[in-house]
N, C-alpha and C. Protein backbone atom coordinates (compact mmCIF):
# COMPACT_ATOMS: atom_id res chain seq x y z
N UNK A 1 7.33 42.84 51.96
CA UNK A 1 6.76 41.51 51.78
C UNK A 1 7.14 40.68 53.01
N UNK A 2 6.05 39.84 53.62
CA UNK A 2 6.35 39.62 54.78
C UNK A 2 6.76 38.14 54.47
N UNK A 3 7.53 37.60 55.61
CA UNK A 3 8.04 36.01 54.77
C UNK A 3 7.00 34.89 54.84
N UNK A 4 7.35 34.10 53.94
CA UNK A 4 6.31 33.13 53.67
C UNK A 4 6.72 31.83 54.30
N UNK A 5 6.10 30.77 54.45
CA UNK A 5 5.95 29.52 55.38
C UNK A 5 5.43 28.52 53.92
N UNK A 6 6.46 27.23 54.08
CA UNK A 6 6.30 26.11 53.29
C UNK A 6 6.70 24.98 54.20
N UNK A 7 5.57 24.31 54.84
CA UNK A 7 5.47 22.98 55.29
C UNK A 7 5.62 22.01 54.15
N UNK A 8 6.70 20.96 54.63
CA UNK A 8 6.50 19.87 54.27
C UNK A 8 6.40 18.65 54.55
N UNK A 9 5.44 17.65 54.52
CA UNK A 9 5.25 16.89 55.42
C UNK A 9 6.27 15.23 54.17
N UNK A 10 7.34 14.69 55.38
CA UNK A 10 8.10 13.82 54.71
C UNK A 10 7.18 12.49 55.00
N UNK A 11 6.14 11.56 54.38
CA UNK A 11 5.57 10.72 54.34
C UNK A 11 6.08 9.34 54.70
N UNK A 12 7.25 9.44 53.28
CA UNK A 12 7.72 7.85 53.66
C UNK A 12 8.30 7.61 52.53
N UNK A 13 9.60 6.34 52.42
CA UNK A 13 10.09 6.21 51.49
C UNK A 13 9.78 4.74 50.51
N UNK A 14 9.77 4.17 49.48
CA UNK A 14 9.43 3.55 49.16
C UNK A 14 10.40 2.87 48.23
N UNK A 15 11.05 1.07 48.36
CA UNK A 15 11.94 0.74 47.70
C UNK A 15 13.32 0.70 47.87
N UNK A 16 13.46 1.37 48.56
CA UNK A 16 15.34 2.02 48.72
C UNK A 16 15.89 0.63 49.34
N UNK A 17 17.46 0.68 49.20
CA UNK A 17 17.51 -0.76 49.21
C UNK A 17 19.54 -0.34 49.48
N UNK A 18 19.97 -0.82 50.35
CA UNK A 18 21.50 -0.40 50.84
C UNK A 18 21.65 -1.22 51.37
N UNK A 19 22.19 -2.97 50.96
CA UNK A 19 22.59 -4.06 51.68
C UNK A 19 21.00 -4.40 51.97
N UNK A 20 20.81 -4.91 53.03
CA UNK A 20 20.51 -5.94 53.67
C UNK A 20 19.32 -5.10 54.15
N UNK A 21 17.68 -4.78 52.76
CA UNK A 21 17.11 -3.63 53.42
C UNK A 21 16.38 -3.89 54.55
N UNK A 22 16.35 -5.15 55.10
CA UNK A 22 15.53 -5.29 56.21
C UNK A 22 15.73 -4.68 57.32
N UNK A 23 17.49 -4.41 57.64
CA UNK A 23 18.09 -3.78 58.30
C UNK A 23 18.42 -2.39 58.50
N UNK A 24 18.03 -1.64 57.46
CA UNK A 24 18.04 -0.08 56.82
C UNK A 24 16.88 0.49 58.35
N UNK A 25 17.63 1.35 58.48
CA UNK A 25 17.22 2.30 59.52
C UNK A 25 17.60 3.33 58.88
N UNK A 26 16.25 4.25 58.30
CA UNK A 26 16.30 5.14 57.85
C UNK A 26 15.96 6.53 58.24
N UNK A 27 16.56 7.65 57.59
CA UNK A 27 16.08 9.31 57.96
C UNK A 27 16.16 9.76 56.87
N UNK A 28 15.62 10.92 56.92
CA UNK A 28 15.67 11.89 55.99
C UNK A 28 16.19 13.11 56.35
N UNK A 29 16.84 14.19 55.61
CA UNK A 29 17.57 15.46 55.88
C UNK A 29 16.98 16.01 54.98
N UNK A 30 16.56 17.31 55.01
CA UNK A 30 15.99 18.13 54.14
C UNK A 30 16.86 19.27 54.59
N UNK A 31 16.90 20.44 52.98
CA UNK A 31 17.49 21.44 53.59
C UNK A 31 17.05 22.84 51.91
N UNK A 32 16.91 23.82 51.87
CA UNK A 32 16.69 24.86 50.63
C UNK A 32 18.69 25.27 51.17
N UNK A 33 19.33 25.10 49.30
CA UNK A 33 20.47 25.99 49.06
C UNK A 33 20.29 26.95 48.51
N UNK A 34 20.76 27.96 48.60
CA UNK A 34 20.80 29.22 47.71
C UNK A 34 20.35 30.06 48.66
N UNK A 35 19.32 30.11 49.60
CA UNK A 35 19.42 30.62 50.36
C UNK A 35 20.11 32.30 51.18
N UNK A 36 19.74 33.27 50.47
CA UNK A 36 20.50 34.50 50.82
C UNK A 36 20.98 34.38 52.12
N UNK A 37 20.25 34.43 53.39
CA UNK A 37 20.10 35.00 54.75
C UNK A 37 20.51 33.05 55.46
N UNK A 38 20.98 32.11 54.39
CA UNK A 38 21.02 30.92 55.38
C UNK A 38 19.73 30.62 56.15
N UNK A 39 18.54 30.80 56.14
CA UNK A 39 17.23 30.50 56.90
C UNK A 39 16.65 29.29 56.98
N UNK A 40 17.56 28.48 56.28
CA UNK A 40 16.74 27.29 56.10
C UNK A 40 17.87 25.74 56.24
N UNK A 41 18.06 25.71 57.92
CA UNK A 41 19.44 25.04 58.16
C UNK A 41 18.70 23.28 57.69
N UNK A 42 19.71 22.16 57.91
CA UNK A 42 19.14 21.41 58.00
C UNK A 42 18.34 20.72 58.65
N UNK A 43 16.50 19.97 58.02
CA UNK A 43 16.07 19.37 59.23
C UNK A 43 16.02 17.93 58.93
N UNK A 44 15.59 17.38 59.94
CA UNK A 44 16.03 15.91 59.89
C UNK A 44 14.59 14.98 60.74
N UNK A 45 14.47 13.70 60.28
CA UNK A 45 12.81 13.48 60.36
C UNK A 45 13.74 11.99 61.53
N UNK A 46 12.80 11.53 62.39
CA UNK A 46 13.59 10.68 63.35
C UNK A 46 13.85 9.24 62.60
N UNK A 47 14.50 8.79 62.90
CA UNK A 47 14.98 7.60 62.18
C UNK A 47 13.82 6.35 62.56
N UNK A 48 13.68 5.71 61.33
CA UNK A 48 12.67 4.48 61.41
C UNK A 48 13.22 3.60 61.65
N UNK A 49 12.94 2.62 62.77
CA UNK A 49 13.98 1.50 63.03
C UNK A 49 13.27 0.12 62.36
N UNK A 50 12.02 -0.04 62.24
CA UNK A 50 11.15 -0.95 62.16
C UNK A 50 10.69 -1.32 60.95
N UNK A 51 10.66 -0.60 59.64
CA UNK A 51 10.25 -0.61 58.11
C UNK A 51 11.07 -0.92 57.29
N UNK A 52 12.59 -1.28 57.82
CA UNK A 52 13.50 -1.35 56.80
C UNK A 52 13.34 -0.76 55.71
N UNK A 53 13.46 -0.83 54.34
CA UNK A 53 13.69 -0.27 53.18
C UNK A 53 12.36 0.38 52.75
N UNK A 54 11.48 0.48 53.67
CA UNK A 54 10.31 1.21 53.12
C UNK A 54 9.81 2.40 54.61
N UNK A 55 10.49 3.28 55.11
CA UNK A 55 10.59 3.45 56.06
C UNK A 55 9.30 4.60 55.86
N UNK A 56 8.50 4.85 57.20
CA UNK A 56 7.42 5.72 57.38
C UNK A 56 7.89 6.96 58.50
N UNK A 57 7.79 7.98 57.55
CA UNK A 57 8.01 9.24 58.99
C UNK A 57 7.11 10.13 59.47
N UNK A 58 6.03 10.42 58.93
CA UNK A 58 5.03 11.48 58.69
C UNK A 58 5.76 12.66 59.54
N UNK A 59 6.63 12.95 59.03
CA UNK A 59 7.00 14.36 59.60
C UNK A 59 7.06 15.60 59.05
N UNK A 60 6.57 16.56 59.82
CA UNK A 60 6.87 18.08 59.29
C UNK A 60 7.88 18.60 59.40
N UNK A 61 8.46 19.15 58.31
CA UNK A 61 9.37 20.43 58.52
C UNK A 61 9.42 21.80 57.79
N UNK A 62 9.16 22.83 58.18
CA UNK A 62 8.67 23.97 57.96
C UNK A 62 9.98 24.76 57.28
N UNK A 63 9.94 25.31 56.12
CA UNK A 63 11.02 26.38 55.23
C UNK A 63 10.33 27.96 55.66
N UNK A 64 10.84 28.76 56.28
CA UNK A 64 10.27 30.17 55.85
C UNK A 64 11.24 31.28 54.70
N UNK A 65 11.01 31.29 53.85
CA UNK A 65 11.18 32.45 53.05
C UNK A 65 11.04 33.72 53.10
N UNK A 66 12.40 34.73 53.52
CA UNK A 66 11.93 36.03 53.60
C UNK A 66 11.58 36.97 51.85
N UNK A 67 11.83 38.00 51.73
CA UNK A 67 11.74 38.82 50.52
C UNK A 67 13.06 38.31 49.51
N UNK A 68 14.38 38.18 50.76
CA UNK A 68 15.64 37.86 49.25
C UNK A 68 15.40 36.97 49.34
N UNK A 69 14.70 36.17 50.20
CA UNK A 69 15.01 34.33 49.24
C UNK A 69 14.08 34.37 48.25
N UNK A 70 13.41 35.34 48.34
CA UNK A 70 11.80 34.69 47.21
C UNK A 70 12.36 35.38 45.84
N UNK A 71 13.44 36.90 45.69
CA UNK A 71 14.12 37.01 44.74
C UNK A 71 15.23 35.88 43.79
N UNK A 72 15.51 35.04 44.66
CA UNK A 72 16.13 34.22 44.06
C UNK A 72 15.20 33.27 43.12
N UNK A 73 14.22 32.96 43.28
CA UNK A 73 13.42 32.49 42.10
C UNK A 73 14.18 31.07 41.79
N UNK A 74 14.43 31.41 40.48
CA UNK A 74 14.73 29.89 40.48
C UNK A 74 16.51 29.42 40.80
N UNK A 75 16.95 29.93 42.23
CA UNK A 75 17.97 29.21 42.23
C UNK A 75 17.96 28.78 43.36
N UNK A 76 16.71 28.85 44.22
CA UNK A 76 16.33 28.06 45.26
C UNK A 76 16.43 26.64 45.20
N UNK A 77 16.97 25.88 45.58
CA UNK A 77 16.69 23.94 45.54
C UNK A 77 16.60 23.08 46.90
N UNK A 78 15.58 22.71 46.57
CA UNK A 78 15.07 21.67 47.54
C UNK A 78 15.82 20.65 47.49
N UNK A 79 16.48 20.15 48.69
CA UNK A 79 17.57 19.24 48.19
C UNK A 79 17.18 18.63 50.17
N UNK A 80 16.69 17.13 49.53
CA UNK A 80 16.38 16.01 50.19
C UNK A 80 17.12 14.61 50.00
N UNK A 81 17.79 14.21 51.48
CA UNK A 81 18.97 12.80 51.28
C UNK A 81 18.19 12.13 52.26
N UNK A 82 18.64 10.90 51.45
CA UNK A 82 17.77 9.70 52.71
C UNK A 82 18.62 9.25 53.30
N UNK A 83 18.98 8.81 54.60
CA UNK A 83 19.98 8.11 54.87
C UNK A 83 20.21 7.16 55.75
N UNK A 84 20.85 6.09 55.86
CA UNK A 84 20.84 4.65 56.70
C UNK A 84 21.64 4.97 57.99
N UNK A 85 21.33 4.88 59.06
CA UNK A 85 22.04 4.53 60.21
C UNK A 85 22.59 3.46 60.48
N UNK A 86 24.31 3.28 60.69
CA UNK A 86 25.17 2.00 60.23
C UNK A 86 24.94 1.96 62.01
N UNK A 87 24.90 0.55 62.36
CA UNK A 87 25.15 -0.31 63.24
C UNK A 87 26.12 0.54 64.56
N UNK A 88 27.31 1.63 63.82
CA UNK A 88 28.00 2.48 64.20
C UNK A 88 27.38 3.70 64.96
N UNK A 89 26.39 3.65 64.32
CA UNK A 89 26.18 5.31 64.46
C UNK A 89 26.25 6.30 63.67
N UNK A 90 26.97 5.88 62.65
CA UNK A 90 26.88 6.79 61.62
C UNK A 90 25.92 6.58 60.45
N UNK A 91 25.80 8.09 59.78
CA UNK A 91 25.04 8.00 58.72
C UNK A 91 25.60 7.63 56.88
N UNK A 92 24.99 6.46 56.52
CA UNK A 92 25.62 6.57 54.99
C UNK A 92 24.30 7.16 54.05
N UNK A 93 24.78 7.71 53.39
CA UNK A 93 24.08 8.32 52.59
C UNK A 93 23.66 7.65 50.96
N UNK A 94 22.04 7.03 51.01
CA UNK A 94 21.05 5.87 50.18
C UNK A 94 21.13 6.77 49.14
N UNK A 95 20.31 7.94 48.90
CA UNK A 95 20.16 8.21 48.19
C UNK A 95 19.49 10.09 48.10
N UNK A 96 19.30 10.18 47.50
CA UNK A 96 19.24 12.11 46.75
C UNK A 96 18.16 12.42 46.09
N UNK A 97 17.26 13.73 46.50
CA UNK A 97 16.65 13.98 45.30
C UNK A 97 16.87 15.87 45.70
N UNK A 98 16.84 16.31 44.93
CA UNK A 98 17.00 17.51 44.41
C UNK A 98 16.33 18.48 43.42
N UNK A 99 15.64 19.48 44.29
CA UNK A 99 14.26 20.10 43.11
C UNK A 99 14.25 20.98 43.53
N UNK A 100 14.20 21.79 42.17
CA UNK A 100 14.64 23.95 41.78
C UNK A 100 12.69 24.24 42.65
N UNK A 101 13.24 24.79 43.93
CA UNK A 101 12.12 24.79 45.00
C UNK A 101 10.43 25.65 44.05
N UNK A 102 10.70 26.85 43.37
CA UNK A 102 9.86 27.81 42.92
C UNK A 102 8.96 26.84 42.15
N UNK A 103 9.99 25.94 41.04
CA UNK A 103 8.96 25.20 39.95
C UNK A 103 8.07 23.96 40.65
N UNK A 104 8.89 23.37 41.52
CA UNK A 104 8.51 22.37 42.52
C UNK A 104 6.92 22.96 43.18
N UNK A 105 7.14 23.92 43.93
CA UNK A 105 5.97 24.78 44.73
C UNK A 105 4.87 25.03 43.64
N UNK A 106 5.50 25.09 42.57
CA UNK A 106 4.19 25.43 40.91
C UNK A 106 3.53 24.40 40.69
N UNK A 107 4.19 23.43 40.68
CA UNK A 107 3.59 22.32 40.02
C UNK A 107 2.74 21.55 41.00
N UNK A 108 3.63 21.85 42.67
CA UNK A 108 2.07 21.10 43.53
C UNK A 108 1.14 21.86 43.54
N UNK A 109 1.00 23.17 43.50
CA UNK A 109 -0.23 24.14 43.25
C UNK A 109 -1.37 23.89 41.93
N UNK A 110 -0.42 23.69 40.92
CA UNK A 110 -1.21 23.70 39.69
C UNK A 110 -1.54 22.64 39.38
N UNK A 111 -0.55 21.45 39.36
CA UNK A 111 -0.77 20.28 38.55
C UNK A 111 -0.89 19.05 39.66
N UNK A 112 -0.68 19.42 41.09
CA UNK A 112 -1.35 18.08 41.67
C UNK A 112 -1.99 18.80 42.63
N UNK A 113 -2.62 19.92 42.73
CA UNK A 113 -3.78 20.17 43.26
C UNK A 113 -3.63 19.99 45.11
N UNK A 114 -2.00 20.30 45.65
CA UNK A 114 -1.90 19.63 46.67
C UNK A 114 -2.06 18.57 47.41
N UNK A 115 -2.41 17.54 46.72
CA UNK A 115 -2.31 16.28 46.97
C UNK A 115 -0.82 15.83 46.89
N UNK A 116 -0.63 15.10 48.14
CA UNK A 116 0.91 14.42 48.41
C UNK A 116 1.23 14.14 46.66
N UNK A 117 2.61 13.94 46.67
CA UNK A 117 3.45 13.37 45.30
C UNK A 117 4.64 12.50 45.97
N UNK A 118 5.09 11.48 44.40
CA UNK A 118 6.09 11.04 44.88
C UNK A 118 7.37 11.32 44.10
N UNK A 119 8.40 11.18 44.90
CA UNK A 119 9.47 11.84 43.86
C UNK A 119 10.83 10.84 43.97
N UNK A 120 11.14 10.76 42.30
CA UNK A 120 12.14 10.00 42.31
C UNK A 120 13.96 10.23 43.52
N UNK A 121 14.24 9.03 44.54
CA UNK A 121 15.45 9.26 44.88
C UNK A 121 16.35 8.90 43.61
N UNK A 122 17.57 9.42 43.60
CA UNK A 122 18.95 8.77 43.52
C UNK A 122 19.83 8.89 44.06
N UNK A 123 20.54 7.62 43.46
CA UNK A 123 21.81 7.14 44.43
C UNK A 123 22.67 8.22 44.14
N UNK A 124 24.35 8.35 44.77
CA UNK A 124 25.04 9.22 44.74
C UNK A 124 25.26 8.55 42.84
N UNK A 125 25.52 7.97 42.72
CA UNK A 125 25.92 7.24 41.16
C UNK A 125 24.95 7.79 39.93
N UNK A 126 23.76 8.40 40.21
CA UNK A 126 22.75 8.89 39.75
C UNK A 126 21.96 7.75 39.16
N UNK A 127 21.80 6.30 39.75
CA UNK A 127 20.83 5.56 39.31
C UNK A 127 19.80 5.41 40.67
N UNK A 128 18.43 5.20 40.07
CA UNK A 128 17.12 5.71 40.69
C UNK A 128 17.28 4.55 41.96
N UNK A 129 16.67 5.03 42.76
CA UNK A 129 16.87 4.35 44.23
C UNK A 129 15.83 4.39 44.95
N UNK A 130 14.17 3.85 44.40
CA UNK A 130 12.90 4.21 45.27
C UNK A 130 12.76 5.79 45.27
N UNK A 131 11.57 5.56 45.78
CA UNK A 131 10.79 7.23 45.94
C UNK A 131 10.35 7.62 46.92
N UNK A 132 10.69 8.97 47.28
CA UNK A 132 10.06 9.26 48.31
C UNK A 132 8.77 10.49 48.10
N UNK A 133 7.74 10.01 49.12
CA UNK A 133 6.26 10.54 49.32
C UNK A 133 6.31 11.22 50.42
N UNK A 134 6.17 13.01 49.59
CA UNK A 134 5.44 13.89 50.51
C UNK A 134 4.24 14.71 50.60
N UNK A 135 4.26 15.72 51.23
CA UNK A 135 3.06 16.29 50.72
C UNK A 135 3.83 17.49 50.94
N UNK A 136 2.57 19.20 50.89
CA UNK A 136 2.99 20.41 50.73
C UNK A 136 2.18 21.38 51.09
N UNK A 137 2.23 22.07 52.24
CA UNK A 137 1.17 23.21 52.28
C UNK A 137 1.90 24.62 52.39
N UNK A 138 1.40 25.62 51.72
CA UNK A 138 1.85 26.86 51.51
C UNK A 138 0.65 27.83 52.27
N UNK A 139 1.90 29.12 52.46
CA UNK A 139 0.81 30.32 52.99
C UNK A 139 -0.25 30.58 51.68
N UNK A 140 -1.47 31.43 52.03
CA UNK A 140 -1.88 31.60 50.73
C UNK A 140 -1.58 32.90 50.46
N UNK A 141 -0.64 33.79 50.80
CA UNK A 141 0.34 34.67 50.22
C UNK A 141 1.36 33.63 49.22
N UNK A 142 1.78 32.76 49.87
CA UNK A 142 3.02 32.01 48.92
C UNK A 142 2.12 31.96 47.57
N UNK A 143 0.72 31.06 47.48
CA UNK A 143 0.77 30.58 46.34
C UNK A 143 -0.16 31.70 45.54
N UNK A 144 -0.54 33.07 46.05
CA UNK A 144 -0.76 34.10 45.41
C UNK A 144 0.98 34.46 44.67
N UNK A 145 1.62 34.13 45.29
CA UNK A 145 3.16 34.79 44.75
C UNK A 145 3.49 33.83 43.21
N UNK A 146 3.60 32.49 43.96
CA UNK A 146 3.42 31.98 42.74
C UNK A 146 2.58 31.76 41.72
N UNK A 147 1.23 31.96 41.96
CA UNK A 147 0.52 32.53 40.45
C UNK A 147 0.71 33.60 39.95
N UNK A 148 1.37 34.72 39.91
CA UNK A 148 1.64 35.56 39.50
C UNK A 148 3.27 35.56 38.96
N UNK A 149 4.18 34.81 39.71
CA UNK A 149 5.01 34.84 39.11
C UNK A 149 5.28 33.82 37.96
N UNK A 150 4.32 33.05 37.88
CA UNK A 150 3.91 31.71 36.77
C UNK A 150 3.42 32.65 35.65
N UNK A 151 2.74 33.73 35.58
CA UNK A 151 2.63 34.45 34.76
C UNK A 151 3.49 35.20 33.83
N UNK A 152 4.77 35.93 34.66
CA UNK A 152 5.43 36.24 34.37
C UNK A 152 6.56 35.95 32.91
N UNK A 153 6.86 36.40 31.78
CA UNK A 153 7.05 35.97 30.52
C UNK A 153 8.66 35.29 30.92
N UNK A 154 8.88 33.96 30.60
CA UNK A 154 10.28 33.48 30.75
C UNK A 154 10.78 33.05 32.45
N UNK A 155 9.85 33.09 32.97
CA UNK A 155 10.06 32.23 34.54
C UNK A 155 9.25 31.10 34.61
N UNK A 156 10.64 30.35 34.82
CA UNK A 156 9.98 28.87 35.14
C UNK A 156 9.62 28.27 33.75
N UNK A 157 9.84 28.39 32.30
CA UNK A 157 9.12 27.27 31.39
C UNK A 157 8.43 26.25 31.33
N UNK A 158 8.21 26.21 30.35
CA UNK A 158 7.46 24.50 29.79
C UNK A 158 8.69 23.67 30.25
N UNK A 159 10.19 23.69 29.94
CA UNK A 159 10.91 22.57 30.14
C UNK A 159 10.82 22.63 31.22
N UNK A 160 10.95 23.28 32.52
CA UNK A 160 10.83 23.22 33.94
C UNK A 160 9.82 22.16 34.17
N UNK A 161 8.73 22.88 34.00
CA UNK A 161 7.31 22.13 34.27
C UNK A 161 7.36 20.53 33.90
N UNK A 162 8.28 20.14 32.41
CA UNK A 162 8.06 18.72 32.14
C UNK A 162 8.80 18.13 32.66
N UNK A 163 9.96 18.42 33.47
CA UNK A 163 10.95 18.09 34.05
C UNK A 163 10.92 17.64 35.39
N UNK A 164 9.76 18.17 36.05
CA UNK A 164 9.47 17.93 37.60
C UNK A 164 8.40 17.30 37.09
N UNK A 165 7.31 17.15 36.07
CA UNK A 165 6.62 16.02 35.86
C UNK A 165 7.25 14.48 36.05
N UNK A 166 8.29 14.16 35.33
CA UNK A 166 9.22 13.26 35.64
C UNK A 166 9.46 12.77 36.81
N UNK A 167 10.05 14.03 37.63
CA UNK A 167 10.51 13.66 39.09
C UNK A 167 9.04 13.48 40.12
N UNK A 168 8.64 14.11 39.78
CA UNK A 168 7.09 13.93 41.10
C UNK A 168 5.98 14.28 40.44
N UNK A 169 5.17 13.15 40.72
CA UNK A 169 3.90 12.77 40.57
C UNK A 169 2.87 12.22 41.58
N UNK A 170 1.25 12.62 41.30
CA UNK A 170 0.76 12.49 42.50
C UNK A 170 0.59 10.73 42.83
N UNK A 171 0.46 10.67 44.52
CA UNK A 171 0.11 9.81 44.72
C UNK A 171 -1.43 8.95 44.47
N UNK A 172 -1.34 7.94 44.19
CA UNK A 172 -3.15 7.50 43.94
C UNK A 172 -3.42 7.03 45.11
């Protein structure tokens, strides 16, 4: 099985709010854990200096999946931090979102038809902190993989599925 390619394009964040959001200079870090082979280090979208608390990135960053990551199934996680650039130079960290990658990849296939979604952040405290809007394009090996493994008896459930309903929904 040859490895598969998952673009994701980081849109923009919406709401987030850390002091004084006019001043929020924001990024994003994306990164897949679980990861057998480590293939998927962190990437990072350039910092918005100009949007404060509603910051715009339209950036890509590309995941490839070989054969053991795609065995891991569901212990793959998409795990996306937004974060403020302090006056310092350093980064504090706004807020978190975190999504089991396989059911995530299902549900933009099936239920938003690839159209961008938005997905709830949270804070480290776990209260909601704005949303961030991306979108998603897959090989069409990937999403042959995942219709078939959506088939499969006991991968991925109904609670999965209602659960990332919650977290991401399409954009209008």
């Amino acid at each position: 099985m040859m490895a598969k390619n998952i673009e994701i394009t980081l849109i923009s964040a919406r709401d987030i709010k850390n002091g004084d959001e006019k001043n929020i200079r924001a990024l994003a870090v994306a990164w897949i854990t679980n990861d057998p082979n480590n293939n998927n280090s962190n990437q990072r979208t350039p910092v918005d200096t100009t949007n404060g608390g509603n910051p715009i990135w339209n950036h890509v960053i590309t995941f490839t999946l070989d054969k053991a990551a795609l065995k891991q199934e569901g212990l793959l996680i998409l795990e996306i931090a937004i974060y403020t650039e302090t006056t310092s130079g350093e980064e504090e960290e706004i807020g978190h979102i975190s999504l089991p990658l396989m059911g995530f990849l299902q549900s933009v296939r099936s239920q938003f038809g690839g159209k961008p979604v938005s997905c709830q952040i949270r804070k480290p405290s776990g209260e909601s902190e704005g949303n961030l809007d991306m979108s998603v394009k897959m090989d069409f090996s990937l999403k042959r993989f995942l219709k078939n493994l959506s088939k499969k008896k006991g991968v991925h459930g109904g609670l999965l599925g209602a659960h990332l309903l919650v977290l991401a929904a399409p954009l209008l």
